[in-house]
N, C-alpha and C. Protein backbone atom coordinates (compact mmCIF):
# COMPACT_ATOMS: atom_id res chain seq x y z
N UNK A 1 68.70 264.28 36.13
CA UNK A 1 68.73 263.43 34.96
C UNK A 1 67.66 262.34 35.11
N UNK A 2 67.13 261.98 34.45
CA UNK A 2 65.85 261.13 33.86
C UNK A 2 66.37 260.07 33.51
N UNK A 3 66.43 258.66 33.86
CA UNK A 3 65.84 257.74 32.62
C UNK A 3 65.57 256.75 32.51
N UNK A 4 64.82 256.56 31.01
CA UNK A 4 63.17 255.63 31.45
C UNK A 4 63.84 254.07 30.73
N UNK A 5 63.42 253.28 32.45
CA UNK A 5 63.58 251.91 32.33
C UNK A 5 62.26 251.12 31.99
N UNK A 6 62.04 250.36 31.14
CA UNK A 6 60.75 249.28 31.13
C UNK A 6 61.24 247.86 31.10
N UNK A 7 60.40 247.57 31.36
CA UNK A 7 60.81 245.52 31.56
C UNK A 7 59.50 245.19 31.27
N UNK A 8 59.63 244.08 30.13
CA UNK A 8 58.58 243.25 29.68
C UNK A 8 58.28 242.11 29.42
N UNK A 9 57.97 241.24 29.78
CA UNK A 9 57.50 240.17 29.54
C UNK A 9 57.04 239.56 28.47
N UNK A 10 57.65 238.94 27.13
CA UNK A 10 57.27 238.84 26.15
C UNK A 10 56.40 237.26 25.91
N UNK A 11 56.46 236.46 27.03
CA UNK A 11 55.48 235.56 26.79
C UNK A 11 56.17 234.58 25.56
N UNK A 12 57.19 234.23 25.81
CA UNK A 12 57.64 232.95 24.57
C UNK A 12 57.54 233.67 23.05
N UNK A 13 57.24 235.05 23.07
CA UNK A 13 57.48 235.62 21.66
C UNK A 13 56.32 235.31 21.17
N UNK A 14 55.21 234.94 22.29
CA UNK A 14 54.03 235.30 21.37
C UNK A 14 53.54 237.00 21.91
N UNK A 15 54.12 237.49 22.05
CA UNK A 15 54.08 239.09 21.60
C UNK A 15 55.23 239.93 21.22
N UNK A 16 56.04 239.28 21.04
CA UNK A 16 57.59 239.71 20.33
C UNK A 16 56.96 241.07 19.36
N UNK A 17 55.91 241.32 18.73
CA UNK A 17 55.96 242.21 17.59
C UNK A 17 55.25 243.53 18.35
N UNK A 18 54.53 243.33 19.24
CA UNK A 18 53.76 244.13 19.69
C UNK A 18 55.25 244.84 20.99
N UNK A 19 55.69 244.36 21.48
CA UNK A 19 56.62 244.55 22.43
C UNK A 19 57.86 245.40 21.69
N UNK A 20 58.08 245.05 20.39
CA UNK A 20 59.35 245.49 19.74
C UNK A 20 58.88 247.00 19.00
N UNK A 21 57.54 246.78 19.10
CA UNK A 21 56.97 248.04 18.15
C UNK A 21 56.47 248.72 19.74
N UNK A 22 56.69 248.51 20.97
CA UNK A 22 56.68 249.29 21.95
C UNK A 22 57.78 250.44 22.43
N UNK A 23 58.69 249.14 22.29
CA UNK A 23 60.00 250.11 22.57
C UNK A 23 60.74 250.59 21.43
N UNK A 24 60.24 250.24 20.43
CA UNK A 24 60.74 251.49 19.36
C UNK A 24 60.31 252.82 19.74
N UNK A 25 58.77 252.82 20.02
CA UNK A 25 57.77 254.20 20.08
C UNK A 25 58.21 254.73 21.06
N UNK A 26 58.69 253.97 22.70
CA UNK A 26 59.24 254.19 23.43
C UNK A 26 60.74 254.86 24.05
N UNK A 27 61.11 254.08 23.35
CA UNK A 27 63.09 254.91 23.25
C UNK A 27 63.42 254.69 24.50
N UNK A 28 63.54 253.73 24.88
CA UNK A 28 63.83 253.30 26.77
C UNK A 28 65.57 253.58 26.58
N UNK A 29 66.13 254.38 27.72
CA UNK A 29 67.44 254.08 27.94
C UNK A 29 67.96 252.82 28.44
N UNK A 30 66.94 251.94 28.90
CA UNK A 30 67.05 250.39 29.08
C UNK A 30 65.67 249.59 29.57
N UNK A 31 65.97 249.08 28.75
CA UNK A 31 64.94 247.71 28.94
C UNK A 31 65.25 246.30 29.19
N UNK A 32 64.42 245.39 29.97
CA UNK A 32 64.85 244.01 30.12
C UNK A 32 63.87 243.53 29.66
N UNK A 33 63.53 242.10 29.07
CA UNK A 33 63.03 241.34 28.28
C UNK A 33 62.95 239.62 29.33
N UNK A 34 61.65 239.72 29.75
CA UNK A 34 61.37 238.08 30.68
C UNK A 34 60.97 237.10 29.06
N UNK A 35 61.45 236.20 29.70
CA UNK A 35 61.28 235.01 28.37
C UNK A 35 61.60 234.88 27.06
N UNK A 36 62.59 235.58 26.78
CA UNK A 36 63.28 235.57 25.58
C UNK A 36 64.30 234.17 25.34
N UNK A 37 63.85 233.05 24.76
CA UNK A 37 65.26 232.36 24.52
C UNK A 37 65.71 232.49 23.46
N UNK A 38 66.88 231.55 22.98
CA UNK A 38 67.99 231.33 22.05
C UNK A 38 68.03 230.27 21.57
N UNK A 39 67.63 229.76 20.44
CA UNK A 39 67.92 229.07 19.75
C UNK A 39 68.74 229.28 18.25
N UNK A 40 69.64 228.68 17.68
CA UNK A 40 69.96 228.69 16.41
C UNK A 40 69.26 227.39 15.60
N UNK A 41 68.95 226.49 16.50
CA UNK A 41 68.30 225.54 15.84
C UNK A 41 67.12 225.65 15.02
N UNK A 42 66.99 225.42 14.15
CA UNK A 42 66.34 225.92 13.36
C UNK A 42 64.89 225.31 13.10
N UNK A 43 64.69 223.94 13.53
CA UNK A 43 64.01 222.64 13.62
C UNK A 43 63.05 223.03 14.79
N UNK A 44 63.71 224.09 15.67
CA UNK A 44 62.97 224.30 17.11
C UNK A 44 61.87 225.54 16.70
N UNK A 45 60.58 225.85 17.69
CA UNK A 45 59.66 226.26 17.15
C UNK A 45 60.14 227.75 17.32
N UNK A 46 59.38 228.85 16.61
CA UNK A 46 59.98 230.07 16.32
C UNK A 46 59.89 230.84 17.85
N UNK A 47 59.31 230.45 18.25
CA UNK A 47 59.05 231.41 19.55
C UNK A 47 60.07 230.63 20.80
N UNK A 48 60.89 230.30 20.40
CA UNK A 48 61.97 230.05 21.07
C UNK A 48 63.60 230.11 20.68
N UNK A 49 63.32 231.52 19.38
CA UNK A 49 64.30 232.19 18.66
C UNK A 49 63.95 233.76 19.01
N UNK A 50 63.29 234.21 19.88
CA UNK A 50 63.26 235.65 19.80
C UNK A 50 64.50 236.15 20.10
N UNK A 51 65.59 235.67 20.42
CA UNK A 51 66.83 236.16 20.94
C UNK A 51 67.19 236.95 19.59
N UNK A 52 66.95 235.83 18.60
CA UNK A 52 67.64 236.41 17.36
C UNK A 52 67.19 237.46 16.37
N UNK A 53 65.73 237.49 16.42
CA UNK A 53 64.88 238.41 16.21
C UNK A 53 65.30 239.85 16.66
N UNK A 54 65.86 239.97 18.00
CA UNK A 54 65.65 241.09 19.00
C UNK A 54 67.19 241.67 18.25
N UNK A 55 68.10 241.04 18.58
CA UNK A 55 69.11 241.56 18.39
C UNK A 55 69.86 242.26 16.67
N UNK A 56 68.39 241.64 15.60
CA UNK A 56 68.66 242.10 14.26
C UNK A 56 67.71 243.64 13.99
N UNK A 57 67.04 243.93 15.00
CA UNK A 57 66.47 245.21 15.24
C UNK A 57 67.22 246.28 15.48
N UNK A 58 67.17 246.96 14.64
CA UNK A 58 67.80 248.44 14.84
C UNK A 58 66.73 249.26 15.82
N UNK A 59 67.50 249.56 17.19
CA UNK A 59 67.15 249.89 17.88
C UNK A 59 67.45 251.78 18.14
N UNK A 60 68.25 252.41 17.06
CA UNK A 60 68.90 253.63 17.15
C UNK A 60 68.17 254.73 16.91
């Protein structure tokens, strides 16, 4: 049995789009994600919301 792990480094979500359009093309049975935070605050700058970004992606 096979299966393909990647881990990436998204850099504060200044490559969030290029990374998300990776592992779509990709289809990883798992991936980890360096530098992703969480914010709900909304006031805070966008690249410190990729949490929320990531998780509204249909990944199926």
């Amino acid at each position: 049995m096979k299966i393909k792990f990647i881990t990436l480094n998204v850099f504060i979500s200044n490559f969030i789009r290029e990374c998300t359009a990776f592992l779509k093309k990709e289809n990883p049975d798992v991936f980890v994600l360096q530098e992703v935070y969480n914010s709900v605050d909304k006031s805070i700058d966008k690249k410190y919301q990729a949490f929320e970004l990531l998780i509204s992606l249909p990944f199926n």
